[in-house]
Protein backbone atom coordinates (compact mmCIF):
# COMPACT_ATOMS: atom_id res chain seq x y z
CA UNK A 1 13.95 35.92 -1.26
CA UNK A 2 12.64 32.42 -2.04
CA UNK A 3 13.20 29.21 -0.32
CA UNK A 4 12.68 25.68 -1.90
CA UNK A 5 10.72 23.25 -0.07
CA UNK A 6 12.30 19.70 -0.65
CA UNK A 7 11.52 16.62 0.46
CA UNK A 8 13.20 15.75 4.35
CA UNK A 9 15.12 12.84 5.33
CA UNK A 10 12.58 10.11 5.21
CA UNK A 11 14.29 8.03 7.85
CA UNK A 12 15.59 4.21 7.66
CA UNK A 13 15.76 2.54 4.69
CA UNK A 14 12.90 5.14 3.30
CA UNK A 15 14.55 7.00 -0.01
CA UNK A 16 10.83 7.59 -2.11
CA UNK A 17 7.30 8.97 -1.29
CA UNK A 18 4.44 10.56 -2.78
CA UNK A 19 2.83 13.83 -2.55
CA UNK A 20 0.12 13.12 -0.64
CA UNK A 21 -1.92 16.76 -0.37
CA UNK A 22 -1.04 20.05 -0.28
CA UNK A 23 -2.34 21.97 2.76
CA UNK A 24 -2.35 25.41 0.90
CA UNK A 25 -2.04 26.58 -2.47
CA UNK A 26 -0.32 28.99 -4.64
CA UNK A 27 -0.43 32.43 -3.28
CA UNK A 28 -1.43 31.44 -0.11
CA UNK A 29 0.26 33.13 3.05
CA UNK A 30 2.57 30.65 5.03
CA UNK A 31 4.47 30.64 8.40
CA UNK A 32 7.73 29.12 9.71
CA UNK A 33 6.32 26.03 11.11
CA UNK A 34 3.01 25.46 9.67
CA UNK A 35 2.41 22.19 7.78
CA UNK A 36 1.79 22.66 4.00
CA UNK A 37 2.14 19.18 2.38
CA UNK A 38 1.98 16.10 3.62
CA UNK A 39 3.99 13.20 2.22
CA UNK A 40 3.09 9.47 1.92
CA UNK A 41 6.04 7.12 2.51
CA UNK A 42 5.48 2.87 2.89
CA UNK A 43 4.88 3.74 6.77
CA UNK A 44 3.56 6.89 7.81
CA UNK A 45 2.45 10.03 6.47
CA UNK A 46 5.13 13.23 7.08
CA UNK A 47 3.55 16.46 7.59
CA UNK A 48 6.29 19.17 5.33
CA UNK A 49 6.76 22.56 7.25
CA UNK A 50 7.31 25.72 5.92
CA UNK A 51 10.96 27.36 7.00
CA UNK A 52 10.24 30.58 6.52
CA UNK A 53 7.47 33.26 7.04
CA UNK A 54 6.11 34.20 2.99
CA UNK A 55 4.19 32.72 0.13
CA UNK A 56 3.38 30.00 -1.57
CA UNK A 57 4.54 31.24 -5.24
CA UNK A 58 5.09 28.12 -6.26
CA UNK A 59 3.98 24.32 -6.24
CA UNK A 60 6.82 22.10 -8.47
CA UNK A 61 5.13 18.25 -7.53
CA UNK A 62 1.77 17.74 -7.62
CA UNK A 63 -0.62 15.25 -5.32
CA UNK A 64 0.30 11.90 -6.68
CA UNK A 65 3.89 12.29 -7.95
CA UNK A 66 6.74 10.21 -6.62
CA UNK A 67 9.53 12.77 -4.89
CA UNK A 68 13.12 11.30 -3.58
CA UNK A 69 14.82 12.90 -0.55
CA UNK A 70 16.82 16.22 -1.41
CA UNK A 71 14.05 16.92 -4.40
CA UNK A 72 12.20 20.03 -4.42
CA UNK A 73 8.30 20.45 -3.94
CA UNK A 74 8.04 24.15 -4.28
CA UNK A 75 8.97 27.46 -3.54
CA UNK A 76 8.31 30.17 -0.70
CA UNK A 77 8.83 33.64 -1.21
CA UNK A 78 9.52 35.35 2.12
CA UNK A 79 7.85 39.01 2.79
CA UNK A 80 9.84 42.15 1.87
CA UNK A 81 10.04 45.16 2.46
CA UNK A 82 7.73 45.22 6.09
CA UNK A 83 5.11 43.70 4.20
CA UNK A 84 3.07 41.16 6.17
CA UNK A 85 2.25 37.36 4.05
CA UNK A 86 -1.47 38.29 2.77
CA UNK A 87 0.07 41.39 1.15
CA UNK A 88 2.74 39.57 -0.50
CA UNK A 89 0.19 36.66 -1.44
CA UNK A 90 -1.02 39.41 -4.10
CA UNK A 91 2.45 39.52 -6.12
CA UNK A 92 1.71 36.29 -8.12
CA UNK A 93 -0.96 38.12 -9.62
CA UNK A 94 0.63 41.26 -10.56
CA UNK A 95 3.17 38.58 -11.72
CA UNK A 96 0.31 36.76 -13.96
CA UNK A 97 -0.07 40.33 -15.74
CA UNK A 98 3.76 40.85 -16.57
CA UNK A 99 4.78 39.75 -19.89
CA UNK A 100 6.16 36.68 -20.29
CA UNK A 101 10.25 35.68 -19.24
CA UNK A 102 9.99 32.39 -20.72
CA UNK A 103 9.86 30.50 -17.85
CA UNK A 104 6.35 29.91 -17.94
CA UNK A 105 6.55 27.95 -21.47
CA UNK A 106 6.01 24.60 -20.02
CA UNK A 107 2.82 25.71 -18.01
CA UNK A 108 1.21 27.43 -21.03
CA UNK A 109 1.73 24.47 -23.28
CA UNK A 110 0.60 22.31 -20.44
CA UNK A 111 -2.46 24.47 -21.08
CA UNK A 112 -3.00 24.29 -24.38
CA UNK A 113 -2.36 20.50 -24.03
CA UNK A 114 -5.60 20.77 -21.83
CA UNK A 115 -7.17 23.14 -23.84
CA UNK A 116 -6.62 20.19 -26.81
CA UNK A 117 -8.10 17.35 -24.62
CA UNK A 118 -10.54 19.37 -23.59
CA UNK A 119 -11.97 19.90 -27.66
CA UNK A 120 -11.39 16.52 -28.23
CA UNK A 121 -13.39 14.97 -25.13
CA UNK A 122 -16.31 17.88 -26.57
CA UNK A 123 -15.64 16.36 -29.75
CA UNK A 124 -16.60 12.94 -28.85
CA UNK A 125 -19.37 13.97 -26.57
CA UNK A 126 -21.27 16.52 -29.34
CA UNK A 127 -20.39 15.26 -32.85
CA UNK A 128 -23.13 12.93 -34.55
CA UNK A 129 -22.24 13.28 -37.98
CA UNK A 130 -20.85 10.19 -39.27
CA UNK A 131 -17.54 9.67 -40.72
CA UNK A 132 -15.99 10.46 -43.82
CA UNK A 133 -15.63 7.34 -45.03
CA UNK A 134 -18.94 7.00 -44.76
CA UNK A 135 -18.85 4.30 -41.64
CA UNK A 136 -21.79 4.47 -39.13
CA UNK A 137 -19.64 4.88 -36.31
CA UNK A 138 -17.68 8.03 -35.03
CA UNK A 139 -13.93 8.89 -34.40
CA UNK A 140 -12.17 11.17 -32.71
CA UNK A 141 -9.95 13.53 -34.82
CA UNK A 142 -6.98 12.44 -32.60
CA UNK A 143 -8.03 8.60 -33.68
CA UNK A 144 -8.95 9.27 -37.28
CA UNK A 145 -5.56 11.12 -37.83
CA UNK A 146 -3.86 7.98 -36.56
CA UNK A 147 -5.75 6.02 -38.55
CA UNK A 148 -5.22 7.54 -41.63
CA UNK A 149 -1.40 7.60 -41.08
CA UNK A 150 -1.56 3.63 -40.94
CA UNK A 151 -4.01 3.42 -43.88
CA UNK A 152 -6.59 2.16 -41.38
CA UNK A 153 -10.36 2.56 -41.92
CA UNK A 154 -11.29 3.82 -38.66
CA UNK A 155 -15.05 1.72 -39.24
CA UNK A 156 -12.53 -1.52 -38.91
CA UNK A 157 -11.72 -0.46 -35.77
CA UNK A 158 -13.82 -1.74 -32.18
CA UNK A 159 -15.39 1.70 -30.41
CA UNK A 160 -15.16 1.49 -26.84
CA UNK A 161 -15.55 5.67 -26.25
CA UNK A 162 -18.63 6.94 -25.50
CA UNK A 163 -21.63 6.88 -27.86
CA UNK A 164 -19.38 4.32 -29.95
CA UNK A 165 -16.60 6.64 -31.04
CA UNK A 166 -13.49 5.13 -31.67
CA UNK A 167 -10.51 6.76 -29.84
CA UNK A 168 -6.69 7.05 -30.04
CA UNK A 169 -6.57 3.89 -27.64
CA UNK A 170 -8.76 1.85 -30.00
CA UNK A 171 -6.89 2.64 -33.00
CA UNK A 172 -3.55 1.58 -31.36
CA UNK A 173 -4.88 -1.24 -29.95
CA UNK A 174 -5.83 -2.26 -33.10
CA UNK A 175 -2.39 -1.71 -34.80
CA UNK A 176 -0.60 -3.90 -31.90
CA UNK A 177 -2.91 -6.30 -32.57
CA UNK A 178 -2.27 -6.59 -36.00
CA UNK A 179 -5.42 -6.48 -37.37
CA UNK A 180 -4.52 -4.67 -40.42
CA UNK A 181 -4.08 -7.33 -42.37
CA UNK A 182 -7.65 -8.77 -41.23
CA UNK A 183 -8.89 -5.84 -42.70
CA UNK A 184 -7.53 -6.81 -46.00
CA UNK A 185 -8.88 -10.20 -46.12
CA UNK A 186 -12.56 -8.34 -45.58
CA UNK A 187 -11.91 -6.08 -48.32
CA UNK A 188 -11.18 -9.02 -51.00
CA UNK A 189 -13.89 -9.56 -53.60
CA UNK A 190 -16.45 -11.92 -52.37
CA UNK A 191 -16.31 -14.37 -55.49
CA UNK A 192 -12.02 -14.24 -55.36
CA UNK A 193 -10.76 -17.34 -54.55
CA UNK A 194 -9.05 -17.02 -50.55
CA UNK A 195 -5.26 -16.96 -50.99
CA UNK A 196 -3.52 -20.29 -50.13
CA UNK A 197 -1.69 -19.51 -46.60
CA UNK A 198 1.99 -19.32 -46.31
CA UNK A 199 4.28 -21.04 -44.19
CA UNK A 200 4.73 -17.75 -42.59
CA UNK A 201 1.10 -16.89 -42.43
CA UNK A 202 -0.92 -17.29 -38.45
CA UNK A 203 -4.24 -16.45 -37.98
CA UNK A 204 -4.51 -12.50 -37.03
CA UNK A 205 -5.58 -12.31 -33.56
CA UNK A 206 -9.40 -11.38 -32.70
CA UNK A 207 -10.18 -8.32 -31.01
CA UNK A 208 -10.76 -8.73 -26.86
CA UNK A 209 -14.58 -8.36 -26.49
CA UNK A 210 -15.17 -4.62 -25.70
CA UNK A 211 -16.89 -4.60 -21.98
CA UNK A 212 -20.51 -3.10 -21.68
CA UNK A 213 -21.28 0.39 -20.48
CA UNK A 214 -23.53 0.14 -17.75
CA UNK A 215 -20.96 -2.52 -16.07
CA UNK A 216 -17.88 0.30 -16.72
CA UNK A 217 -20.84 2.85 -15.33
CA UNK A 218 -20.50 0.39 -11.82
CA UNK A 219 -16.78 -0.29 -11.50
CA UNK A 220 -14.67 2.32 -9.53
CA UNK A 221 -11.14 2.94 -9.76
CA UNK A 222 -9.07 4.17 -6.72
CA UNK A 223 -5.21 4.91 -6.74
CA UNK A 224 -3.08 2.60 -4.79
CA UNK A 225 -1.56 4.44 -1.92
CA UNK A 226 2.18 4.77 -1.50
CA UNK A 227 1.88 2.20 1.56
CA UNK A 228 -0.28 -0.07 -0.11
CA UNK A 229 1.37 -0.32 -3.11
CA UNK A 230 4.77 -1.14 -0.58
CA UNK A 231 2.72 -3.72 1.25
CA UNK A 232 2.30 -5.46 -2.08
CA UNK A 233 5.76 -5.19 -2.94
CA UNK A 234 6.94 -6.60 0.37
CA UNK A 235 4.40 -9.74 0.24
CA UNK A 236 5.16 -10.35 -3.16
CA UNK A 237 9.27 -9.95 -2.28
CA UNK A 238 8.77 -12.07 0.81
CA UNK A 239 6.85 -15.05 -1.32
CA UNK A 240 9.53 -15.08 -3.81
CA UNK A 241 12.54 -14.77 -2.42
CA UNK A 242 12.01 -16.98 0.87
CA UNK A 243 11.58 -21.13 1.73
CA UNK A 244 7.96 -20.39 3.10
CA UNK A 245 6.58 -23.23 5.21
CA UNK A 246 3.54 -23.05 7.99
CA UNK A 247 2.77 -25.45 10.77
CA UNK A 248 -0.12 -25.01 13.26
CA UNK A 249 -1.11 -26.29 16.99
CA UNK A 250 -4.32 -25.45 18.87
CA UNK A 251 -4.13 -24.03 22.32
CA UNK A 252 -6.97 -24.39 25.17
CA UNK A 253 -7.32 -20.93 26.54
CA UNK A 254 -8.96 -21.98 29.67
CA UNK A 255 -5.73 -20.87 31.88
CA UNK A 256 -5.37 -17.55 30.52
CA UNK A 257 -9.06 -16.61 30.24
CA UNK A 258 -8.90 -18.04 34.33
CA UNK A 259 -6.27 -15.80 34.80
CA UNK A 260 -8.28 -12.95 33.05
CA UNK A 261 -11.07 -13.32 34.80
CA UNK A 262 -9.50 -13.32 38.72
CA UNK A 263 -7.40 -10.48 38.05
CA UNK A 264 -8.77 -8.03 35.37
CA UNK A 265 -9.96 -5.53 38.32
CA UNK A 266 -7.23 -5.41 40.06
CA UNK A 267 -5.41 -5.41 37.35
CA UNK A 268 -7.50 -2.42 35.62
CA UNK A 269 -7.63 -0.54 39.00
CA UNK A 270 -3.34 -0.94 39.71
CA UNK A 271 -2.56 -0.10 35.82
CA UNK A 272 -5.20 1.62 34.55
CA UNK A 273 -5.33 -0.79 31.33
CA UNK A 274 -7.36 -3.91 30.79
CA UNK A 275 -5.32 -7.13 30.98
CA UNK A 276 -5.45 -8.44 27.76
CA UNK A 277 -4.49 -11.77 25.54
CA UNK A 278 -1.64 -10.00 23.76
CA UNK A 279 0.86 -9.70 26.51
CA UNK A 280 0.59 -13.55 27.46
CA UNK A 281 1.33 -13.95 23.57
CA UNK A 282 4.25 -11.41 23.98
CA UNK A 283 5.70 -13.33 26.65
CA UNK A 284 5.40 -16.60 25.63
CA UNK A 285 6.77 -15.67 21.92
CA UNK A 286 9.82 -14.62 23.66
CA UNK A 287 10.25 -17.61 25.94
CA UNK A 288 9.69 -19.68 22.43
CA UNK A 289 12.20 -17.18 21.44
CA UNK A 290 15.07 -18.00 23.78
CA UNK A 291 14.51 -21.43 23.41
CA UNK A 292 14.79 -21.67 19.81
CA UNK A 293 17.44 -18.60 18.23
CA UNK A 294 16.69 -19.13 14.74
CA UNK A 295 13.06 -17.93 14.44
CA UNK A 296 15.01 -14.66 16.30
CA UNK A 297 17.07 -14.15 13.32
CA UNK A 298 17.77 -12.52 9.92
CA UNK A 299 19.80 -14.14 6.73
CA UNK A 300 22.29 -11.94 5.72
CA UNK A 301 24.34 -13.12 2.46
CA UNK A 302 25.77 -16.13 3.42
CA UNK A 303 25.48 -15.40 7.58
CA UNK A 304 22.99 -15.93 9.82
CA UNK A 305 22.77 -13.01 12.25
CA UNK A 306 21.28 -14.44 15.30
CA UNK A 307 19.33 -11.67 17.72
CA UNK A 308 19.38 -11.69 21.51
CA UNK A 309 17.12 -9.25 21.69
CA UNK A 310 13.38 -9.36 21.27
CA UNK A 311 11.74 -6.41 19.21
CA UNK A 312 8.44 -7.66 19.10
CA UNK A 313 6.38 -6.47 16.35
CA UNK A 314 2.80 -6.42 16.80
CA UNK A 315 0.61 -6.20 13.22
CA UNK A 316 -2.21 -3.79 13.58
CA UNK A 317 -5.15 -3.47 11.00
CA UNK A 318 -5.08 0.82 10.24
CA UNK A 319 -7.29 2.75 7.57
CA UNK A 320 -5.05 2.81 4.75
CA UNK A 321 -3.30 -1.00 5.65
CA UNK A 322 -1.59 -2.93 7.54
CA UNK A 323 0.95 -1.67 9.79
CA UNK A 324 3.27 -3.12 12.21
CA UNK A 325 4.96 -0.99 15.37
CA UNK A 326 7.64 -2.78 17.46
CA UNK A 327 8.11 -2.95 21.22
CA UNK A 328 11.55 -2.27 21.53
CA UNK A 329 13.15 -5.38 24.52
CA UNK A 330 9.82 -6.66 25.18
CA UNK A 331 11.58 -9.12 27.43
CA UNK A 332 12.04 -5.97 29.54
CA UNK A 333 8.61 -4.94 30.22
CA UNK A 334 6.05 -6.11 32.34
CA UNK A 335 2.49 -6.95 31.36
CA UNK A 336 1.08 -3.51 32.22
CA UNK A 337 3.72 -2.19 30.00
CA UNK A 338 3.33 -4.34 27.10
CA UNK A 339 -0.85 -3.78 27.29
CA UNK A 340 0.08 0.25 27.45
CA UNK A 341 1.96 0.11 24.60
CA UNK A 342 -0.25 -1.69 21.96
CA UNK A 343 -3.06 0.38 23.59
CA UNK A 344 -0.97 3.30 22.30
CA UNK A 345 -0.26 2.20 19.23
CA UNK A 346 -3.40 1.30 18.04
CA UNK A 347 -4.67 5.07 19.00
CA UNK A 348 -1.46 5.83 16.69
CA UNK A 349 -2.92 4.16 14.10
CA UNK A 350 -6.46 4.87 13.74
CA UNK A 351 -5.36 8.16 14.16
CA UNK A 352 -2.41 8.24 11.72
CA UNK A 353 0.37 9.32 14.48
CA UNK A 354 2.61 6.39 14.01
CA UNK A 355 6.46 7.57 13.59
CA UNK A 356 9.14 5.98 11.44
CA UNK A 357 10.73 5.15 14.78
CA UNK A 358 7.36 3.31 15.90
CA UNK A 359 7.74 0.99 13.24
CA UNK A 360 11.72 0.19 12.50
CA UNK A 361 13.03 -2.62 13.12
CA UNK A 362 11.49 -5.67 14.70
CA UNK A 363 12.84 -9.35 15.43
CA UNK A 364 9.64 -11.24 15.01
CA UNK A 365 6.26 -10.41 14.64
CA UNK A 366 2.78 -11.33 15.84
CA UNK A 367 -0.35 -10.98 14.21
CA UNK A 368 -4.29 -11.72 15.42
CA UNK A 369 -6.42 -12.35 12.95
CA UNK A 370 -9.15 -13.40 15.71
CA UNK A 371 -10.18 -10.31 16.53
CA UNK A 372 -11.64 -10.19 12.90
CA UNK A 373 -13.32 -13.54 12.85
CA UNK A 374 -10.00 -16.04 12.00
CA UNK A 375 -10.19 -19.72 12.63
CA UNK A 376 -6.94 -20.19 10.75
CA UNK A 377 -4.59 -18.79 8.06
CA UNK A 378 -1.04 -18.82 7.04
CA UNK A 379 0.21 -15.79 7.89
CA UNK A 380 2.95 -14.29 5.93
CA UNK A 381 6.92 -13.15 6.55
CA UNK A 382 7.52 -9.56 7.32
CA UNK A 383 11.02 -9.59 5.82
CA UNK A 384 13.81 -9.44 6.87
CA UNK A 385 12.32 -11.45 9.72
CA UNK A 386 12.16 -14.96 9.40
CA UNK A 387 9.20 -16.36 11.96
CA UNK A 388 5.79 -14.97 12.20
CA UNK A 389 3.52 -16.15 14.91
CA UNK A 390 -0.07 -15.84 13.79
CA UNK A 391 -3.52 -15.88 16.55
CA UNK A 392 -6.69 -16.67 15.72
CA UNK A 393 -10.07 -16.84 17.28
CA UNK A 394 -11.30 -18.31 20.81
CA UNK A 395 -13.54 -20.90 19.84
CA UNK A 396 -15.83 -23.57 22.55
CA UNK A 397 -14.83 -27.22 21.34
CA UNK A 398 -14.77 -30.52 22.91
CA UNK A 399 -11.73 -32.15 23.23
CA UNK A 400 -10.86 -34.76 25.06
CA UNK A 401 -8.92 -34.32 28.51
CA UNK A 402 -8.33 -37.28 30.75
CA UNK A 403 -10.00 -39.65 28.84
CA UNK A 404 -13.23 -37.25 29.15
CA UNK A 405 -14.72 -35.28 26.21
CA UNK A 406 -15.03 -31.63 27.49
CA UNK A 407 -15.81 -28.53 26.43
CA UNK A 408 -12.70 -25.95 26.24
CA UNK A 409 -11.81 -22.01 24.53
CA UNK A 410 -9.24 -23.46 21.92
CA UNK A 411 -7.51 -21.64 19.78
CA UNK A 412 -5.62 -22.22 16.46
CA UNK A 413 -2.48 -20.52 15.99
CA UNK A 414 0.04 -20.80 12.93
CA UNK A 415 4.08 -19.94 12.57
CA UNK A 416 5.32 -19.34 9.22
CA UNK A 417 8.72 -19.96 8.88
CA UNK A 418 11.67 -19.46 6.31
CA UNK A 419 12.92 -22.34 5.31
CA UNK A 420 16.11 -21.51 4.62
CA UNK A 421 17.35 -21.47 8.29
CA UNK A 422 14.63 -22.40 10.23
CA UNK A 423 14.46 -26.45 10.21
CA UNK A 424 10.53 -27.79 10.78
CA UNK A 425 11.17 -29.50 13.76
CA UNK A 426 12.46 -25.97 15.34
CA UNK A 427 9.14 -24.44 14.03
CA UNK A 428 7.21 -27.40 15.17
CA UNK A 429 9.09 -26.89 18.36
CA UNK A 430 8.47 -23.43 18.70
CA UNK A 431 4.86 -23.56 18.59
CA UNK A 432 4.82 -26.49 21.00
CA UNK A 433 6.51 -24.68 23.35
CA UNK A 434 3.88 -21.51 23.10
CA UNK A 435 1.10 -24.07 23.94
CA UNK A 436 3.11 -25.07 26.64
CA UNK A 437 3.69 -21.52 28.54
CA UNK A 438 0.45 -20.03 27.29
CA UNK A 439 -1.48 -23.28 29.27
CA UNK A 440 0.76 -23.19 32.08
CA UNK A 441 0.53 -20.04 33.87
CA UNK A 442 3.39 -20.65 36.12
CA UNK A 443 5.72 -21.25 33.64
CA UNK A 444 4.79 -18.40 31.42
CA UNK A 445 5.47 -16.03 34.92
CA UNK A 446 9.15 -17.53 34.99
CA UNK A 447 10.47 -18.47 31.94
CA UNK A 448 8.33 -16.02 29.69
């Protein structure tokens, strides 16, 4: 009996991924349970169990292909008859031998299609006999054929294959340009007089210089991942559809790093987690947050939907991009909590263990560019969100306290904001009134 594989509920919001790897192949012996291809959504990466004891008899999407919930990646055939998996692994073969039922059309033309390229990449490779024209350079039969349909002399045509031969993809290129007629011009008699130009008549567009080998021989091209490719999408979607304004402060740090300093034993010994700069951030976000609703918010339509509760998402730097898990009611949890929590989730994420529940959701998010050598950016939205509160690094400056110039850890820190609902002198506001809990201890401990 088979049973499809198809692609699992995805979670919120999620309705596309990629085929990220298969974890065995065809005719390989699978159990209920095991993992056997792993999907690529825009957050995390979904490991695709089998249901059933069998085989793999058949793989439908490949690595790379795009897959919607409900679709189906492949087949398992379960074990029959008392036989165990590796015995039934050897029916695709016996399979192979059978003549053919028609179903396995597409995959032989698929191979002959190979088969084709195959010649024709030989073809460009081996042939040094010129062409039959008489040209110096080389085409590929594909190219010449293509050519000749559009009464093209294929030695008109820039080479960019290898050894100069001119390919499919230079002779279109050609026709789009619309070169054709250049060609004419060339062919006219030296000593004929040039025609007089038309109204109609514009000078036929010159070919785009053809880039050097050796500098192709040093480029690289890598696929966009599935997550990257969403990351894009969502800057690019948060730049154009939202009012995007940043303001910035500086903070002296001397409080906090005081703070730090007095307690981080006892604080390491009591929670087993180093007190760090994030959950003073945390806190005073949210106290910023009560304070001023609209950087808590989301435009819906025509509403505003104003939040009174703080999901605080917290922007982490992973292996394949940027990712952003939420604390769920961070105005909840203590400091030990908070610290034990992004401690988590950055294990999550160097490790690729975030869930889809790790990252839904969020009210506002922070983001610390410091700990890779910021002095300042603009960071940017992480729609639906409207406010994101961007760190940067600790740096000793003299200011001047008192009257005196001194030497204090300041900090720069940014909020972007939409401009839509958020009014500057709320932003302003809001980051006025981080610098004031994150340099007053005190107040951070009650109102943050």
């Amino acid at each position: 009996m088979a049973n499809e594989i198809v692609v699992p509920d995805l979670g919120e919001s999620i309705v596309e991924a990629t085929v990220a790897d298969w974890l065995k192949q065809e005719g390989d012996a699978v159990k209920a349970g095991e993992a056997i291809v792993v999907l690529e959504t825009d957050k995390v990466d979904l490991d695709v169990a089998a249901t059933h004891d069998g085989v793999l008899s058949r793989i439908d999407r490949k690595a790379g292909e795009d897959v919607k919930i409900g679709e189906v990646l492949g087949l398992i055939d379960e074990a029959e008859n008392g036989q165990s998996a590796p015995e039934a692994a050897s029916k695709p073969d016996a399979k192979a031998a059978a003549p053919s039922d028609g179903k396995a059309q597409p995959e032989k033309a698929a191979d002959q299609r190979d088969e084709s390229e195959a010649q024709e990449r030989h073809d460009v490779a081996a042939s040094s006999t010129p062409d039959e024209d008489g040209g110096a350079e080389h085409a590929t039969p594909v190219a010449r054929r293509l050519a000749e349909e559009h009464g093209v002399k294929v030695t008109d045509v820039p080479a960019s294959g290898p050894r100069g031969r001119v390919t499919k993809e230079d002779v279109q290129r050609y026709l789009d340009q619309g070169t054709r007629g250049a060609q004419g011009t060339r062919e006219a008699p030296a000593k004929a007089p040039a025609p007089a130009p038309t109204p109609k008549s514009a000078p036929a567009p010159t070919a785009p210089p053809q880039q050097q080998p050796e500098r192709v021989a040093r480029e690289e091209r890598v696929r966009m991942t599935r997550r990257r490719r969403t990351i894009a999408e969502r800057l690019v979607e948060a730049q154009h559809t939202a009012a995007m304004l940043t303001t910035f402060n500086e903070i002296d740090m001397s409080a906090v790093m005081d703070i730090r300093s007095r307690r981080k034993e006892s604080f390491q010994k009591q929670h087993d987690i180093k007190l760090g700069f994030m959950s003073f951030f945390v806190k005073a976000s949210i106290g910023a947050l009560k304070a001023f609703p609209p950087l808590n918010a989301e435009l819906d339509g025509d509403e505003i939907v104003l939040k009174y509760y703080y999901d605080i998402g917290m922007a982490i730097g992973a292996p394949e991009g940027l990712v952003v898990p939420v604390l769920r009611d961070a105005d909840r949890m203590s400091f030990a909590e908070i610290e034990h929590e992004i401690d988590a989730f950055v294990g999550k994420a160097k490790d690729g263990a975030l869930s889809l529940d790790d990252l839904r959701g969020g009210t506002f998010t922070i983001t610390n560019g410091g700990v890779f050598g910021s002095m300042m950016s603009t960071p940017i939205l992480n729609p639906p969100q409207v406010a994101i509160l961007g760190l940067h690094k600790i740096e000793q400056r003299p200011v001047v306290v008192d009257g005196e110039i001194v030497i204090r850890p300041m900090m720069y820190v940014a909020v972007s904001y939409d401009h839509r609902i958020v009014d500057g002198r709320e932003a302003v506001q809001f980051l006025v009134r981080i610098k004031e809990l994150i340099e007053d201890s005190e107040t951070l401990l009650l109102e943050g």
